[in-house]
Protein backbone atom coordinates (compact mmCIF):
# COMPACT_ATOMS: atom_id res chain seq x y z
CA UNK A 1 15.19 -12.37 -25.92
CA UNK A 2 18.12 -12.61 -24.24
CA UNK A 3 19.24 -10.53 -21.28
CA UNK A 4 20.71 -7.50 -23.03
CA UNK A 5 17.60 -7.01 -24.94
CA UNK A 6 15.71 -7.24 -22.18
CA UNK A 7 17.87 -5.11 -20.12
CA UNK A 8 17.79 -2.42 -23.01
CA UNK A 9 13.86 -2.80 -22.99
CA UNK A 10 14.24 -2.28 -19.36
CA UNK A 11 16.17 1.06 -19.75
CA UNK A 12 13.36 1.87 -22.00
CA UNK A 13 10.47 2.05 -19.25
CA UNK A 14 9.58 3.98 -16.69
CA UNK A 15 6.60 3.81 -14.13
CA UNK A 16 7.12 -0.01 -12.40
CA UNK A 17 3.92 -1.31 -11.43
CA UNK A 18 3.42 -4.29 -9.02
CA UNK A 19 -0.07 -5.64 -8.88
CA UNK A 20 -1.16 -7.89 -6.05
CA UNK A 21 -4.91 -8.73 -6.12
CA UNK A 22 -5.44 -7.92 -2.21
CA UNK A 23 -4.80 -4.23 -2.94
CA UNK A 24 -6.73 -3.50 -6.14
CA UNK A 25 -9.89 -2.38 -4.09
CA UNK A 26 -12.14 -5.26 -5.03
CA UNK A 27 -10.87 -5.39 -8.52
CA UNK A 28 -9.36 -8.11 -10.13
CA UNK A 29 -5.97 -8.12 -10.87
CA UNK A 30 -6.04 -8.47 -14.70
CA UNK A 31 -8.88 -5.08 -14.78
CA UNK A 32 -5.57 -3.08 -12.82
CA UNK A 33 -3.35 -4.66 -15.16
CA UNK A 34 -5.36 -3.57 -18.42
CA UNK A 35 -5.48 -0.29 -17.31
CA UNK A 36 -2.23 0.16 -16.10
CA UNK A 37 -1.05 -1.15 -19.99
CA UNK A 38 -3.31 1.22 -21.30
CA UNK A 39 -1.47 3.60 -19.69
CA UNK A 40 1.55 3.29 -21.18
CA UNK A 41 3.37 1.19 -18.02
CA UNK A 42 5.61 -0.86 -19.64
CA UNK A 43 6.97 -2.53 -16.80
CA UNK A 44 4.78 -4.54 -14.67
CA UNK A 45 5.46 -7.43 -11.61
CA UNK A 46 2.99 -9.73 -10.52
CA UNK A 47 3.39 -10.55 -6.70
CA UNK A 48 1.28 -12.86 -5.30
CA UNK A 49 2.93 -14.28 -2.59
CA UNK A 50 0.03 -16.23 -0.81
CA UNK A 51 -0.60 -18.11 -4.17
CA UNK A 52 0.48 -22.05 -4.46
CA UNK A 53 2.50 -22.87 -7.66
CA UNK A 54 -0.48 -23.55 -9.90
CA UNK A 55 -2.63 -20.48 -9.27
CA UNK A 56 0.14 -18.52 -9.61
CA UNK A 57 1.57 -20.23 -12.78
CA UNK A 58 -2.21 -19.67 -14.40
CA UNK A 59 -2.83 -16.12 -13.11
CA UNK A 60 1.22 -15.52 -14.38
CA UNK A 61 0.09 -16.93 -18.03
CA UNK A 62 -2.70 -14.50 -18.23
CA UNK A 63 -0.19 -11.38 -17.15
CA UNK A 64 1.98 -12.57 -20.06
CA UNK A 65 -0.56 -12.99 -22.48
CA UNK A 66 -1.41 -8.96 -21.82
CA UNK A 67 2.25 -7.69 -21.35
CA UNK A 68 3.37 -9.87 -24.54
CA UNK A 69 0.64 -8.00 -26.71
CA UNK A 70 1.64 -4.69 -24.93
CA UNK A 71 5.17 -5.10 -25.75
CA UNK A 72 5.69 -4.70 -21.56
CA UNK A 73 8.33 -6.62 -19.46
CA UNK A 74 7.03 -8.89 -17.08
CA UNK A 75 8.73 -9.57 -13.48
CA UNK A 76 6.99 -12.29 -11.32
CA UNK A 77 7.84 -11.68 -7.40
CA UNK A 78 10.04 -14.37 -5.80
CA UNK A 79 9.29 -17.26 -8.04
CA UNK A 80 11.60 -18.21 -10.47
CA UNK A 81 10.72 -21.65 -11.59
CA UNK A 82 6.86 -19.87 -12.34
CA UNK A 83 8.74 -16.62 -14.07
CA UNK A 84 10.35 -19.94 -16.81
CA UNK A 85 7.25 -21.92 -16.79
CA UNK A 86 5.06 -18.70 -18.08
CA UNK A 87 8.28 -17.54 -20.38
CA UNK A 88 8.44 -13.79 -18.04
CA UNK A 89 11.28 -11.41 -18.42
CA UNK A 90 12.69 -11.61 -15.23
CA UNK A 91 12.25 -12.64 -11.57
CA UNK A 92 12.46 -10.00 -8.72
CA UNK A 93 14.24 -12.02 -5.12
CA UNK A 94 13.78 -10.74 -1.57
CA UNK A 95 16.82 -11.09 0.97
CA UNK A 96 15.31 -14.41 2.38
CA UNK A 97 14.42 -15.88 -1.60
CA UNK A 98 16.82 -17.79 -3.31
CA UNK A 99 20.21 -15.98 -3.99
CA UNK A 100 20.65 -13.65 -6.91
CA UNK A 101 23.88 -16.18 -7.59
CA UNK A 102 22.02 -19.07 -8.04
CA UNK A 103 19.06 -17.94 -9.88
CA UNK A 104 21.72 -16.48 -12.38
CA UNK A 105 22.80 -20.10 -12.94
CA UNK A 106 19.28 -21.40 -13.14
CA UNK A 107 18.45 -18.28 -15.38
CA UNK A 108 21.17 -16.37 -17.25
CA UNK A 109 18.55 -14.94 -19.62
CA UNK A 110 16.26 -13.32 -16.83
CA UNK A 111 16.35 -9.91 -15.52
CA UNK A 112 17.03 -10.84 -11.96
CA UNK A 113 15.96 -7.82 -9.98
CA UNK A 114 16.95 -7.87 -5.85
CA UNK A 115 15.31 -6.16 -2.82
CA UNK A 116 17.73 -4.16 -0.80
CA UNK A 117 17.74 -2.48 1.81
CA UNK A 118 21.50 -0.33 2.74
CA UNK A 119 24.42 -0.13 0.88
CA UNK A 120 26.13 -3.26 1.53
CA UNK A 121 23.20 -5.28 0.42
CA UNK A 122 22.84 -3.49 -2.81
CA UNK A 123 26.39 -4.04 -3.23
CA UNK A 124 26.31 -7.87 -2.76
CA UNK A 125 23.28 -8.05 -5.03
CA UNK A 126 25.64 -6.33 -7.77
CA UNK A 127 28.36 -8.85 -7.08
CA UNK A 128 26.01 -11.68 -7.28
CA UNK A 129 24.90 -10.90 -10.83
CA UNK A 130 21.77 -8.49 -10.51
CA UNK A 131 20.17 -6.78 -13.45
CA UNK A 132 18.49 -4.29 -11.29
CA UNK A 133 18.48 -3.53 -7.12
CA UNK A 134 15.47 -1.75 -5.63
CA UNK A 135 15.81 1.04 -3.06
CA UNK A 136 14.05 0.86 -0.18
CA UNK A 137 11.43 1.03 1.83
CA UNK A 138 11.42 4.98 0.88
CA UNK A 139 8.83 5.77 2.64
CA UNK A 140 6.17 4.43 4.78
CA UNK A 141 4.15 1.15 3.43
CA UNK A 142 1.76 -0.74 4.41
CA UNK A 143 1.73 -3.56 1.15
CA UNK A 144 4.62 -5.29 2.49
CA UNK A 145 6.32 -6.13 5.70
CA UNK A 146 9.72 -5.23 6.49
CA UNK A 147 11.96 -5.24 9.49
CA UNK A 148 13.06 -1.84 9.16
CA UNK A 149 11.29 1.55 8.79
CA UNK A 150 11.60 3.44 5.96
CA UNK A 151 14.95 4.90 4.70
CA UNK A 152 13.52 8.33 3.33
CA UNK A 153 14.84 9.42 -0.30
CA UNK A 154 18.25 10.50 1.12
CA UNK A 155 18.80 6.79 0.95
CA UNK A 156 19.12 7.14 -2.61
CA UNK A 157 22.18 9.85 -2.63
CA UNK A 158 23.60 7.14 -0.04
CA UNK A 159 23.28 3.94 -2.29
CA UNK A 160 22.92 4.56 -6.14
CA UNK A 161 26.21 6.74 -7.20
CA UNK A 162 28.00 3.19 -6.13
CA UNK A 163 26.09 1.24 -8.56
CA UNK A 164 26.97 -0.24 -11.76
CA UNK A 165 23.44 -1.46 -12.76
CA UNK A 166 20.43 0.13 -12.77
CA UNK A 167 17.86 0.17 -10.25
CA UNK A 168 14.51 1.26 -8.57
CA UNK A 169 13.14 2.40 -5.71
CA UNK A 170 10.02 1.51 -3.59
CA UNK A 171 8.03 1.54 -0.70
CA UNK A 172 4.86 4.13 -0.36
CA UNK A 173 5.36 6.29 -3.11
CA UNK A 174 2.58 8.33 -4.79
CA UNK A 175 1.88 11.36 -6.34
CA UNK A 176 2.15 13.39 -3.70
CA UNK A 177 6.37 12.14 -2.94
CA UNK A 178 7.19 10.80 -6.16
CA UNK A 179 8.80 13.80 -7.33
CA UNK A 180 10.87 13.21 -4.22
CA UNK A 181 12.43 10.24 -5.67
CA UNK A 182 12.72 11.25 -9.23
CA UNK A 183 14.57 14.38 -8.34
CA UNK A 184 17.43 11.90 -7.33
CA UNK A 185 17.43 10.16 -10.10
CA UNK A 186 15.03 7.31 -10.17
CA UNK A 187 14.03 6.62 -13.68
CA UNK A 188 11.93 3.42 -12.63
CA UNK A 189 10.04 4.50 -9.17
CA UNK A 190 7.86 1.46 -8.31
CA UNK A 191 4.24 2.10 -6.56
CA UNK A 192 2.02 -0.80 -5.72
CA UNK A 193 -1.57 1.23 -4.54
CA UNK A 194 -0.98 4.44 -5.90
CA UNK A 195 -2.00 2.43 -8.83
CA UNK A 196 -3.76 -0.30 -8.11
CA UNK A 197 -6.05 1.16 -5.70
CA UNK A 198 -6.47 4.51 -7.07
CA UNK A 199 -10.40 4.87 -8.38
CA UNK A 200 -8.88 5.33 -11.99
CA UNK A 201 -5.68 3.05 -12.39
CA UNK A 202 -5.34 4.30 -15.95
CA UNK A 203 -5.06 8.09 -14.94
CA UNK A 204 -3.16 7.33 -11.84
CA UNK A 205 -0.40 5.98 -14.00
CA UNK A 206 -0.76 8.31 -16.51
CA UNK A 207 -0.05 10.95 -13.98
CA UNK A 208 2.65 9.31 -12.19
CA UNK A 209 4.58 8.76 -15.54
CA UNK A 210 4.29 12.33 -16.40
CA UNK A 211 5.85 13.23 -13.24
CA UNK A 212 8.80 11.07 -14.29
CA UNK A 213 9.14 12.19 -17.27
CA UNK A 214 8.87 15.93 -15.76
CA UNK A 215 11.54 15.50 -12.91
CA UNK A 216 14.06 13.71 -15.28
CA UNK A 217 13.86 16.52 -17.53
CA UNK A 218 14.00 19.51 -14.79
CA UNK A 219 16.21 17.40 -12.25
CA UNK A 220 16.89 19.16 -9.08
C-alpha cells in the first residue's frame, strides 16, 4: 500500500501496542503479540533495540506474518532498513535515529512515526515529513530511558492543537491514567507493559480499547 492507505488504516486503529521481549514477564514476544491481535489491537511496534540486524530482521518477519493475517499495521522501532527488508508499514525514529527527512527519501511509502518530546520538536518532526509524532513521556516509565521526566497529560493541550498530522502519546500509561489521556484527545494512546506484562494480555487490551472507545465518545 502506499502511504495514504496506510495512513487511512492508521486513522482506523486505536490501542498502539509496543512489544519488547524483556517486558513480557517471561513470555515470548510472539505469545503477547497473538493475544494482543486477538484483541482487536490493530496497531502494533516491535522494539527491540538490543537485537543485531539479523535477529531482528527474523523476529520482524514473524510479527509480519501475524499482523499481515490480522489485517494490523506494523511499526518496527528505529530500524528502517529492517522495517523494508520484512515489507512493515512504517518505521517509528527517536531524536538521536536517523532524521524523519531522510528516512522520507529512503521511504516515501512508510508511515514514519517520530518521538517528541515539547513543542518545537513535534513541530520539526511535522516539517520534516512525519506521518505521526508521539507525545511524551506522559507519565512515569520505566521501559525506556529518557533525559527528561515526564510531561503529565497537560502536555497534550500544550502540543497537539498545533498539529497537522496525527499523533500518539506514551510513556506509563495504564488503565488506571489512560482515561487521562483520552479525555484530551488521544485516539492512539500507546502502552508497552500494561499489555505486555499484564497476566492476561488479551483482556488487558481489551479493556484498554474500551476505555478509548468510552472517552472518545463522552470526551471531557
Amino acid at each position: 500500500m502506499g502511504h495514504d492507505d496506510l495512513m487511512a488504516a492508521f486513522a482506523k486503529t486505536d490501542l498502539y501496542v509496543v512489544i519488547t521481549e524483556a517486558f513480557c514477564a517471561g513470555r515470548p514476544a510472539l505469545e503477547i503479540l497473538t493475544r494482543a491481535l486477538d484483541a482487536g489491537v490493530r496497531l502494533v511496534q516491535l522494539r527491540e533495540k538490543d537485537l543485531d540486524g539479523r535477529p531482528l530482521y527474523v523476529q520482524a518477519l514473524e510479527f509480519r506474518r501475524l499482523t499481515a493475517a490480522a489485517g494490523a499495521l506494523l511499526i518496527i522501532n528505529d530500524r528502517v532498513d529492517v522495517a523494508l527488508a520484512a515489507d512493515a508499514d512504517g518505521v517509528h525514529l527517536g531524536q538521536d535515529d536517523l532524521p524523519v527527512s531522510a528516512v522520507r527519501q529512503i521511504a516515501p511509502h512508510l508511515i514514519i512515526g517520530a518521538s517528541t518530546h515539547s513543542l518545537a520538536e513535534a513541530l520539526a518532526a511535522q516539517a520534516a515529513g512525519a506521518s505521526y509524532v508521539n507525545i511524551g513521556p506522559i507519565f512515569a516509565t520505566q521501559t525506556k530511558a529518557t533525559p527528561q521526566g515526564p510531561l503529565g497529560p497537560e502536555a497534550i493541550e500544550a502540543i497537539a492543537p498545533h498539529l497537522r498530522i496525527p499523533w500518539t502519546t506514551m510513556g506509563g500509561i495504564t488503565l488506571a491514567n489512560i482515561a487521562q489521556v483520552v479525555s484530551r484527545g488521544a485516539r492512539h494512546p500507546a502502552v508497552v507493559t500494561a499489555v505486555t506484562a499484564a497476566p492476561d494480555p488479551a483482556a488487558a487490551a481489551r479493556l484498554l480499547r474500551e476505555k478509548i472507545h468510552a472517552g472518545l465518545r463522552f470526551p471531557r
